[in-house]
N, C-alpha and C. Protein backbone atom coordinates (compact mmCIF):
# COMPACT_ATOMS: atom_id res chain seq x y z
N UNK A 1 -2.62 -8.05 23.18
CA UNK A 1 -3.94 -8.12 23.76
C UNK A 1 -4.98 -7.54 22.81
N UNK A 2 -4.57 -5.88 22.25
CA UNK A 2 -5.81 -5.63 21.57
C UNK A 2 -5.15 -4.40 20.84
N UNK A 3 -6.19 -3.92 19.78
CA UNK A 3 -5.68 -2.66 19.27
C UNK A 3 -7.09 -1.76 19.99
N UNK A 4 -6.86 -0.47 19.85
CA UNK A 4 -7.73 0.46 19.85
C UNK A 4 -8.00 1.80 19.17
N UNK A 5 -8.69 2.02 18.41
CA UNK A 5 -8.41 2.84 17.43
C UNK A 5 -8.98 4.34 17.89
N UNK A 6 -8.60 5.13 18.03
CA UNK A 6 -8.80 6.97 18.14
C UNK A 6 -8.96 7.83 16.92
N UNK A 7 -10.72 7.70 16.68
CA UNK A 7 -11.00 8.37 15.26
C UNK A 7 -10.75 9.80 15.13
N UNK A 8 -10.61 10.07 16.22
CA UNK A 8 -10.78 11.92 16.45
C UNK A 8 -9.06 12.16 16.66
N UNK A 9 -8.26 11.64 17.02
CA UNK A 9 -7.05 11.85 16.94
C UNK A 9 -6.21 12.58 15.76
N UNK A 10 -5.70 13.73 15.58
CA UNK A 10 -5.51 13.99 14.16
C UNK A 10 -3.80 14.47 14.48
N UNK A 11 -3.24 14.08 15.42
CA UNK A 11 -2.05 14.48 15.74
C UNK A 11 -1.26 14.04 17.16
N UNK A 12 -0.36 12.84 16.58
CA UNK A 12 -0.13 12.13 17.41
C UNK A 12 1.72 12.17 17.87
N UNK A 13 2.41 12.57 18.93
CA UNK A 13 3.98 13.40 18.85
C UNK A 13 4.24 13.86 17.43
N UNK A 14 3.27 14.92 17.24
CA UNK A 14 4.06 15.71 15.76
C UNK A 14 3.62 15.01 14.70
N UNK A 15 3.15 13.84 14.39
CA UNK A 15 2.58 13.27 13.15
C UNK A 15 1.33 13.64 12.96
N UNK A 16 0.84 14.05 11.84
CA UNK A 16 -0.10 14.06 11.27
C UNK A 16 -0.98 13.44 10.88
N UNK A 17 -1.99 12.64 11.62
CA UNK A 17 -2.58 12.00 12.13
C UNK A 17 -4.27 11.92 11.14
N UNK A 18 -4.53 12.11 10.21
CA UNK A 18 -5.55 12.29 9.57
C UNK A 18 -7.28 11.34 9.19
N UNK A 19 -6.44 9.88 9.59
CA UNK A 19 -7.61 9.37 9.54
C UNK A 19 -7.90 8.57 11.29
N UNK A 20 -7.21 9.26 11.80
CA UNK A 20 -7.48 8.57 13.54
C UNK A 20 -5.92 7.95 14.22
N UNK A 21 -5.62 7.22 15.10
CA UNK A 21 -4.56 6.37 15.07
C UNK A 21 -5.28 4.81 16.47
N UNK A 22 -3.91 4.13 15.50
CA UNK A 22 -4.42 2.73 16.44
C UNK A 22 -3.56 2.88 17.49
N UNK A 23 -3.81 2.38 19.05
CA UNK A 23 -2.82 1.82 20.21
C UNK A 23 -2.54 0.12 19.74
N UNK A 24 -1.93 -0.03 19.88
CA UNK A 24 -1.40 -1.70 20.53
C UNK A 24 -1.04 -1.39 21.54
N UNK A 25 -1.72 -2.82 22.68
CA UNK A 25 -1.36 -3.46 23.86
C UNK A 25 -0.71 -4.82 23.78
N UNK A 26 -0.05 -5.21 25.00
CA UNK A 26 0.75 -5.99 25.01
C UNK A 26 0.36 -6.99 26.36
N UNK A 27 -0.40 -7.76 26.46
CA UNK A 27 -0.10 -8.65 27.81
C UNK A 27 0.76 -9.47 27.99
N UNK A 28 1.38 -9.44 29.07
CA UNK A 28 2.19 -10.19 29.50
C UNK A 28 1.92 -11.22 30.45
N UNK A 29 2.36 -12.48 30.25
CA UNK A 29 1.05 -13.77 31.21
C UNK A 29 2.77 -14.49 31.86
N UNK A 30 2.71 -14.18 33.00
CA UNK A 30 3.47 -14.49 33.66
C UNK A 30 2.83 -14.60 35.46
N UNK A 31 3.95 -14.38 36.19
CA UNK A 31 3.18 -14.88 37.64
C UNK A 31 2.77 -13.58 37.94
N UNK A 32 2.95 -12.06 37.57
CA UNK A 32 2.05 -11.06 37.34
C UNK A 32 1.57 -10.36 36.51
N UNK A 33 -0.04 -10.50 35.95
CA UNK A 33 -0.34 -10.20 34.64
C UNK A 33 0.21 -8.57 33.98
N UNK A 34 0.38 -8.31 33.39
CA UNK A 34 1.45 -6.44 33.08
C UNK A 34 0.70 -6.18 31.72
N UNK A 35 0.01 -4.93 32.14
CA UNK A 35 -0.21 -4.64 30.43
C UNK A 35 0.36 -3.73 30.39
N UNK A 36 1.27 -3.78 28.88
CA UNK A 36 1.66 -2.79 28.59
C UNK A 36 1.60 -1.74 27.31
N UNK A 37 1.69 -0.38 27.23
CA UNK A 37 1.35 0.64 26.03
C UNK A 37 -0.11 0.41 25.61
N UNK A 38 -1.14 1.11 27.10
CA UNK A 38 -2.21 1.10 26.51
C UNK A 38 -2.76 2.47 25.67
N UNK A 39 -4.34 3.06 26.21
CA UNK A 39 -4.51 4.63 25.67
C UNK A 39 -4.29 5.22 26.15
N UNK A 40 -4.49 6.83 25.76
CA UNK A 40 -4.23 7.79 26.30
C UNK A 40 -5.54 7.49 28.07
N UNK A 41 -4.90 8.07 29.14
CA UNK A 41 -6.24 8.11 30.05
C UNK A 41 -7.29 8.63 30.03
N UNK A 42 -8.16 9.15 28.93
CA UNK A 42 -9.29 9.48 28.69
C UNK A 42 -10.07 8.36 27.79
N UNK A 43 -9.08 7.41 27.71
CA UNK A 43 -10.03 6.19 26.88
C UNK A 43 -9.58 4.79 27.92
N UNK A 44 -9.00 5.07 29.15
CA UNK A 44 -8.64 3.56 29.29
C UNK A 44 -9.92 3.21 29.74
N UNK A 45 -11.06 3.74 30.67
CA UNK A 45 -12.10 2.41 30.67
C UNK A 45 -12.47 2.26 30.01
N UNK A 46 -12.66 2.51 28.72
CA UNK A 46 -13.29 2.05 27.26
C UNK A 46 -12.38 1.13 26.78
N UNK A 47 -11.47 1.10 26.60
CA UNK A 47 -10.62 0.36 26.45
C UNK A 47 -10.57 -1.06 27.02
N UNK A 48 -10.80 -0.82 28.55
CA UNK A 48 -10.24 -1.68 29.36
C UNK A 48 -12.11 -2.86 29.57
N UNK A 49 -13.11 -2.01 29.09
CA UNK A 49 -14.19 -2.25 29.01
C UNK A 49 -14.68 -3.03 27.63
N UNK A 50 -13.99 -2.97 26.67
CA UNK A 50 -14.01 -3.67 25.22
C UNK A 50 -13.43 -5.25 25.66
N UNK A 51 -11.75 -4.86 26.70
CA UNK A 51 -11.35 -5.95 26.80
C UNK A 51 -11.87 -7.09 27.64
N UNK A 52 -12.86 -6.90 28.33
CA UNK A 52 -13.14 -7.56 29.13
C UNK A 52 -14.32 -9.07 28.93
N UNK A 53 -14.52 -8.70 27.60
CA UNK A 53 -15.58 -9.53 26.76
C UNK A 53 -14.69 -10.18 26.19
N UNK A 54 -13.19 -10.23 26.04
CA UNK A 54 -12.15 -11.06 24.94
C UNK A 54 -11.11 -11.74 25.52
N UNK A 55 -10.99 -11.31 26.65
CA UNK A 55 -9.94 -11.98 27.69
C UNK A 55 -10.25 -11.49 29.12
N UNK A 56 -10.23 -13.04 29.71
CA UNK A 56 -10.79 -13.83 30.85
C UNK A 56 -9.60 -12.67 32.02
N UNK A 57 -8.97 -12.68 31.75
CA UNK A 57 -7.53 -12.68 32.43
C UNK A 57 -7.69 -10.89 32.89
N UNK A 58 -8.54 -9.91 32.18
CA UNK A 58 -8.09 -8.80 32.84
C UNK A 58 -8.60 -8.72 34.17
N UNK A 59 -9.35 -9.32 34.66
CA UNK A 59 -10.08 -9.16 36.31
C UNK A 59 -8.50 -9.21 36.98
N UNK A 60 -7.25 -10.34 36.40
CA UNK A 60 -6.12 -10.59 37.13
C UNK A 60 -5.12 -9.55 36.84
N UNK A 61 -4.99 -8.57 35.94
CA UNK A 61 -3.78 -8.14 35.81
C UNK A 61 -3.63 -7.17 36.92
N UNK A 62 -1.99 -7.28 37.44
CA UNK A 62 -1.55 -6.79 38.72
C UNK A 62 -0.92 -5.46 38.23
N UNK A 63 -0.95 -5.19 36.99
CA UNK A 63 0.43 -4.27 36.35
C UNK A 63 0.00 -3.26 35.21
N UNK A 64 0.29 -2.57 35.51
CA UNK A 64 -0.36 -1.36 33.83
C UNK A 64 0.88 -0.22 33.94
N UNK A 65 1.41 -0.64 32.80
CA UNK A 65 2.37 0.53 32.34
C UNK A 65 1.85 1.35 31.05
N UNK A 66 1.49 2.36 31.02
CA UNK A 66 0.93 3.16 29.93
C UNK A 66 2.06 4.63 30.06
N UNK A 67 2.04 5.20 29.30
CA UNK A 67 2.54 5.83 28.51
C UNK A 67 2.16 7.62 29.23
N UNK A 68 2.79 8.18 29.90
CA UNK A 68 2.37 9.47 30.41
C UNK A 68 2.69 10.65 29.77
N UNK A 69 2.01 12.01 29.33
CA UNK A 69 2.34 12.99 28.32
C UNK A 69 3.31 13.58 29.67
């Protein structure tokens, strides 16, 4: 679906993180839309707000699996 990049990120599980890091997402287009491995939850409506200008389809997705610390 999309990347999203975290400029302020400088340390991501133990890596050293220096110039930001990217997410990849994954949609899945089946009979229920699933996104999966989005941001951390302090960026998903930004996130989810970028995507909405690039694909028609997020008003439908039924499913969000993201990633919990």
């Amino acid at each position: 679906m999309s990347s999203y990049i975290e400029w302020n990120l400088r340390n991501f599980q133990g890596y050293s993180t220096p110039f930001g890091f990217t997410y990849n997402s994954y949609l899945i287009l089946d009979e229920a839309l699933t996104l999966i491995d989005t941001v951390e939850h302090y960026s998903f409506e930004e996130f989810i707000r970028r995507n909405k200008s690039r694909v028609e389809v997020v008003e439908r997705i039924k499913e969000v699996i993201r990633r919990e610390k």
